[in-house]
N, C-alpha and C. Protein backbone atom coordinates (compact mmCIF):
# COMPACT_ATOMS: atom_id res chain seq x y z
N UNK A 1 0.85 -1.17 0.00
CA UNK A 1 0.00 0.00 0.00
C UNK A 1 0.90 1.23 0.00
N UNK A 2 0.77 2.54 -0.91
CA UNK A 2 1.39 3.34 -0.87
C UNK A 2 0.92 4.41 0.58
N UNK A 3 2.08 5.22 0.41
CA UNK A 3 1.78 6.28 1.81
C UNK A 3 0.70 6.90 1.14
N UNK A 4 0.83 7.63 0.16
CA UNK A 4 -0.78 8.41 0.44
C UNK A 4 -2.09 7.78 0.40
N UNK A 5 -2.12 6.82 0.32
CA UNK A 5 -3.05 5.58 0.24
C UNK A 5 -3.29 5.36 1.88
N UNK A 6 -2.06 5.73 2.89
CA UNK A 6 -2.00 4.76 4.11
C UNK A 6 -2.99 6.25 4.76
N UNK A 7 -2.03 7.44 4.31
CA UNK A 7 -2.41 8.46 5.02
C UNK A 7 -4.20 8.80 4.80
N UNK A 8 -4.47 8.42 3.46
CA UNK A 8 -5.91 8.71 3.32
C UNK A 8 -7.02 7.84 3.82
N UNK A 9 -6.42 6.52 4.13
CA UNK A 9 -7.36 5.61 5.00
C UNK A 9 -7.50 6.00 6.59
N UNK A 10 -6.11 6.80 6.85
CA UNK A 10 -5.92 6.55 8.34
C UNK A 10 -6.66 8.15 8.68
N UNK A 11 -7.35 8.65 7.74
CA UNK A 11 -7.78 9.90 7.86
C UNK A 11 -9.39 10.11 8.05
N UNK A 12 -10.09 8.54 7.56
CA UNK A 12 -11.21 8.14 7.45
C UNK A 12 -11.86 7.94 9.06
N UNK A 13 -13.11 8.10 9.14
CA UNK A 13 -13.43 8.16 10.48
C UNK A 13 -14.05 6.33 10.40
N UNK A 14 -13.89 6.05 12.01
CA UNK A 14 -14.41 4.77 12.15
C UNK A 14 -16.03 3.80 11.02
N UNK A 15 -16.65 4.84 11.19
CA UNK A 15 -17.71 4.69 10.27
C UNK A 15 -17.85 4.88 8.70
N UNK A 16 -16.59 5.76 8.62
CA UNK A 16 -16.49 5.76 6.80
C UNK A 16 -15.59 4.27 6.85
N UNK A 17 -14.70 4.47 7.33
CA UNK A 17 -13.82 3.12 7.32
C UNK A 17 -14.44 1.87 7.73
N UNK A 18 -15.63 1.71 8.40
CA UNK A 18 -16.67 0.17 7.88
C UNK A 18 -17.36 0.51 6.91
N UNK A 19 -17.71 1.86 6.77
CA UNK A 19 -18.61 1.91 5.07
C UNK A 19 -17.46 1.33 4.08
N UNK A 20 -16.37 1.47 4.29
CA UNK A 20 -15.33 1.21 3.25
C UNK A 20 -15.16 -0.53 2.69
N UNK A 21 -14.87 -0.60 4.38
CA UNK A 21 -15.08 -2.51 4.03
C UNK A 21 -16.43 -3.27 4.02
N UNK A 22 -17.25 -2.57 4.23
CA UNK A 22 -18.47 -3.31 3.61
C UNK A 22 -18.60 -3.13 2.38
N UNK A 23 -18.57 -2.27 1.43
CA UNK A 23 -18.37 -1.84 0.00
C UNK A 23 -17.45 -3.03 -0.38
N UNK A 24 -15.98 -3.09 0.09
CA UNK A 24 -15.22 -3.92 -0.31
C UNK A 24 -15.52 -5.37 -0.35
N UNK A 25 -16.34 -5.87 0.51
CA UNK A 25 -16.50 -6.90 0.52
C UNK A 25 -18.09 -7.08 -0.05
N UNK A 26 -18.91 -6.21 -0.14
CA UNK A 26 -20.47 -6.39 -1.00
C UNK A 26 -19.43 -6.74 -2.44
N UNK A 27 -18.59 -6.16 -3.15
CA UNK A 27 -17.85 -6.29 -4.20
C UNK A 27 -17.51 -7.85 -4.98
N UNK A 28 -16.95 -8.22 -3.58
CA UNK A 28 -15.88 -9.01 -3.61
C UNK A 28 -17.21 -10.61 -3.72
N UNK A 29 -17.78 -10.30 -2.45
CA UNK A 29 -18.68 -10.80 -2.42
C UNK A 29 -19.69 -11.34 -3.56
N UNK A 30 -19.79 -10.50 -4.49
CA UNK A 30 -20.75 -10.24 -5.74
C UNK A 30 -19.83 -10.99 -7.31
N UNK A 31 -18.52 -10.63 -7.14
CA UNK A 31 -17.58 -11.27 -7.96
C UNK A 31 -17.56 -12.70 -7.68
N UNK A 32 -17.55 -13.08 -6.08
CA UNK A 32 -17.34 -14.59 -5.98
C UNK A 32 -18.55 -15.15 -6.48
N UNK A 33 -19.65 -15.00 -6.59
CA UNK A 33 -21.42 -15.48 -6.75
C UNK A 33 -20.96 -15.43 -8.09
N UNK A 34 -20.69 -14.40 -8.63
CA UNK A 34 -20.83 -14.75 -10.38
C UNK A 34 -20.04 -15.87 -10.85
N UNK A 35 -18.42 -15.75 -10.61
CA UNK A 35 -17.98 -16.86 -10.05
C UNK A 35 -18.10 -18.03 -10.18
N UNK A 36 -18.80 -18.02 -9.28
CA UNK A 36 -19.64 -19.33 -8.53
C UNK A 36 -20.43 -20.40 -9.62
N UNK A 37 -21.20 -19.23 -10.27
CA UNK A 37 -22.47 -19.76 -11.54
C UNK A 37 -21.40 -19.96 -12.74
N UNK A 38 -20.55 -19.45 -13.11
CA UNK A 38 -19.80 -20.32 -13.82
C UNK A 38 -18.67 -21.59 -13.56
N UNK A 39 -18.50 -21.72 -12.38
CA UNK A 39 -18.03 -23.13 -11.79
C UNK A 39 -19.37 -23.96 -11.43
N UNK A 40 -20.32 -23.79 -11.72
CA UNK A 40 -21.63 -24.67 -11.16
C UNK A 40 -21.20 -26.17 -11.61
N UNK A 41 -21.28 -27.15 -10.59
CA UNK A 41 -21.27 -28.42 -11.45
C UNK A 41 -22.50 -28.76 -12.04
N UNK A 42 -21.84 -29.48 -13.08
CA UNK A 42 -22.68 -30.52 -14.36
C UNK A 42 -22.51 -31.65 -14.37
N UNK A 43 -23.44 -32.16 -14.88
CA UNK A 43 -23.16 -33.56 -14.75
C UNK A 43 -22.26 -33.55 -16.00
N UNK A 44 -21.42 -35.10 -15.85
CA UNK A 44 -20.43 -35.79 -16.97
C UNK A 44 -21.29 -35.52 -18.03
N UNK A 45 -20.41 -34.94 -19.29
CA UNK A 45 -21.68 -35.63 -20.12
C UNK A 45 -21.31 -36.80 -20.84
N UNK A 46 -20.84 -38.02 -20.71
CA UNK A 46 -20.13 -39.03 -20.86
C UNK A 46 -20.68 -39.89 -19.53
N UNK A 47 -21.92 -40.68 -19.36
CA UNK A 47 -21.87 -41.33 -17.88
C UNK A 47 -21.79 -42.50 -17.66
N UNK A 48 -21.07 -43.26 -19.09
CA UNK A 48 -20.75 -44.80 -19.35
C UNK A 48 -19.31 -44.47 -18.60
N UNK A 49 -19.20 -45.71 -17.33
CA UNK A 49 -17.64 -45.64 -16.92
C UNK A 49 -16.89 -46.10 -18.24
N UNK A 50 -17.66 -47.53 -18.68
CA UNK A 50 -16.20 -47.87 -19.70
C UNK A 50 -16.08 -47.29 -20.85
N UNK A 51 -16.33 -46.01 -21.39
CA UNK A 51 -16.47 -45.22 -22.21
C UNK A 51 -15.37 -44.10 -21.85
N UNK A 52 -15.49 -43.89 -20.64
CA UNK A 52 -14.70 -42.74 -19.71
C UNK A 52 -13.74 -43.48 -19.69
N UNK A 53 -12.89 -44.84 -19.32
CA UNK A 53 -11.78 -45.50 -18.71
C UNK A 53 -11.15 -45.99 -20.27
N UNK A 54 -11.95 -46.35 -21.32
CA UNK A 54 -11.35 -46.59 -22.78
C UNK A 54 -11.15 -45.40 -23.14
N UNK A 55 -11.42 -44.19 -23.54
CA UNK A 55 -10.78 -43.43 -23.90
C UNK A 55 -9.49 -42.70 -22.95
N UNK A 56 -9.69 -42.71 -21.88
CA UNK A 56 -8.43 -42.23 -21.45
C UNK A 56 -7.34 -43.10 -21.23
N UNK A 57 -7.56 -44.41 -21.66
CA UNK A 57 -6.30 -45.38 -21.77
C UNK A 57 -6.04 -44.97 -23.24
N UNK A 58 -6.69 -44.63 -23.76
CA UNK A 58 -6.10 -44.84 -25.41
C UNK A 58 -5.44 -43.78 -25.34
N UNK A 59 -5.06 -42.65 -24.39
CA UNK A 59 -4.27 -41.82 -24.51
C UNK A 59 -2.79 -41.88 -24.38
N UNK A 60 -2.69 -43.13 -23.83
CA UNK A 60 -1.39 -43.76 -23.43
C UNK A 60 -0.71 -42.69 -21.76
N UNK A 61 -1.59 -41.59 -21.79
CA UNK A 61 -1.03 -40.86 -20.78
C UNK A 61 -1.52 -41.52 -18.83
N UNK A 62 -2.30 -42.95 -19.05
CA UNK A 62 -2.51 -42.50 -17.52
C UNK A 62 -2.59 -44.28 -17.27
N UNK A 63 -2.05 -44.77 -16.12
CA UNK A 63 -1.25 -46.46 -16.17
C UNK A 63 -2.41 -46.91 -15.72
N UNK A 64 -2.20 -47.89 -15.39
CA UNK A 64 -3.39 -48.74 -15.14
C UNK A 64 -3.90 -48.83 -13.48
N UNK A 65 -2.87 -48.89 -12.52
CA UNK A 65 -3.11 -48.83 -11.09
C UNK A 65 -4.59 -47.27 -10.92
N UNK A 66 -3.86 -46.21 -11.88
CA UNK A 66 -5.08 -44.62 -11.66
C UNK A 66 -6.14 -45.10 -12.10
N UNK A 67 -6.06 -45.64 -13.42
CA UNK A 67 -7.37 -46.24 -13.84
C UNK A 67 -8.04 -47.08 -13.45
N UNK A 68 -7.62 -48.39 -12.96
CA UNK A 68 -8.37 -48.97 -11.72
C UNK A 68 -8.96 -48.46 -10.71
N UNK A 69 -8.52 -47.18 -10.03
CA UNK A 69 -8.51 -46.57 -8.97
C UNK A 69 -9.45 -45.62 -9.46
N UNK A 70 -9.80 -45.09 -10.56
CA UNK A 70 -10.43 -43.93 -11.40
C UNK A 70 -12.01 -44.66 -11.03
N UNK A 71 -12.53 -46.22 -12.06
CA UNK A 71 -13.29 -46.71 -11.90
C UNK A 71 -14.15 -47.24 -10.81
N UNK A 72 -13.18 -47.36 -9.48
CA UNK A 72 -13.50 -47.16 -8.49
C UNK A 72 -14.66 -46.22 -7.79
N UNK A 73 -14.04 -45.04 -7.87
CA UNK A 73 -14.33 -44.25 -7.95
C UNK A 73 -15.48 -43.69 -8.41
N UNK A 74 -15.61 -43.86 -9.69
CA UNK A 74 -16.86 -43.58 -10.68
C UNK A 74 -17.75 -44.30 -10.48
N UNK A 75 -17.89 -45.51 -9.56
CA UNK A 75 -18.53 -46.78 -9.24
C UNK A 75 -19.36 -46.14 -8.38
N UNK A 76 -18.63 -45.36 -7.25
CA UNK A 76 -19.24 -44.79 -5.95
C UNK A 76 -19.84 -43.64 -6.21
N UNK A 77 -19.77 -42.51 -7.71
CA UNK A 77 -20.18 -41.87 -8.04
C UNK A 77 -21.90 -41.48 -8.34
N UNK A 78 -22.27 -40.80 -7.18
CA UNK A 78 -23.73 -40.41 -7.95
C UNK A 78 -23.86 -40.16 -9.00
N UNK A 79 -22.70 -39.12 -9.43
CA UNK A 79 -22.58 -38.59 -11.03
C UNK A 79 -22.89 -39.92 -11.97
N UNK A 80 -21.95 -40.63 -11.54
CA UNK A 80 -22.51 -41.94 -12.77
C UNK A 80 -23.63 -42.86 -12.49
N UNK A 81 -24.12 -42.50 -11.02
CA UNK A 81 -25.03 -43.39 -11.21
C UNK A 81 -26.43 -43.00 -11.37
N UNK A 82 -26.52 -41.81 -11.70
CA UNK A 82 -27.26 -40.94 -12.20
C UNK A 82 -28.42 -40.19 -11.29
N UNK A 83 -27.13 -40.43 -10.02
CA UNK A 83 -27.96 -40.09 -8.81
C UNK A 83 -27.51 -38.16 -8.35
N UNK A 84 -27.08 -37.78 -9.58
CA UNK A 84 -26.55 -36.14 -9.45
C UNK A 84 -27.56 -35.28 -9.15
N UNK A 85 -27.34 -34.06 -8.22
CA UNK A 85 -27.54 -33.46 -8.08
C UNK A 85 -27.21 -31.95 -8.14
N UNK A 86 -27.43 -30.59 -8.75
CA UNK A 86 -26.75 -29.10 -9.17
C UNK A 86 -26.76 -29.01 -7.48
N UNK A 87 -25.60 -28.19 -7.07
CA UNK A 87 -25.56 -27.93 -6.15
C UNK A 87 -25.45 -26.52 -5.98
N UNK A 88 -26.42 -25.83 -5.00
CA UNK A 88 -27.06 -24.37 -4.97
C UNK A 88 -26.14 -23.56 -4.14
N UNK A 89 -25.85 -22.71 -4.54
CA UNK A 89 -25.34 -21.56 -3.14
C UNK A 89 -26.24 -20.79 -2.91
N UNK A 90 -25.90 -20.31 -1.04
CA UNK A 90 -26.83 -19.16 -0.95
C UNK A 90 -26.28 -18.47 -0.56
């Protein structure tokens, strides 16, 4: 933070200076929500495991212990078992 930056906050009275950080954070606040709606989960759109586990072997990039471990996984998955749900913020 620069000095005239320090000097002009420290010049603010108690009540401008929570008007300040409530502003800052209604902001901040408002950025994370939008945010938010573009990280919303979706379902897979792919919800065959062996569809999901054959193509990413054919990539040659991922061994077989992850992929075992992947299917696992996807086994216990609501997502695949088509038990998903969007999950809401408030």
């Amino acid at each position: 933070m620069s000095i005239s930056a320090e000097k002009q906050i420290g010049s603010l009275s108690t009540n401008e200076l929570f008007e300040l950080i409530q502003k800052a954070v209604r902001v901040e606040m408002r950025r994370f929500f939008e945010l938010s709606k573009e990280l919303a989960a979706e379902p897979p759109s792919i919800r065959k495991i062996d569809t999901v586990i054959e193509r990413m072997e054919a990539t040659g990039k991922y061994n077989k212990e992850f992929l075992d471990s992947l299917r696992k996984g996807m086994e216990r998955s609501k997502s695949f078992r088509g038990e998903f749900y969007h999950c809401i913020l408030i």
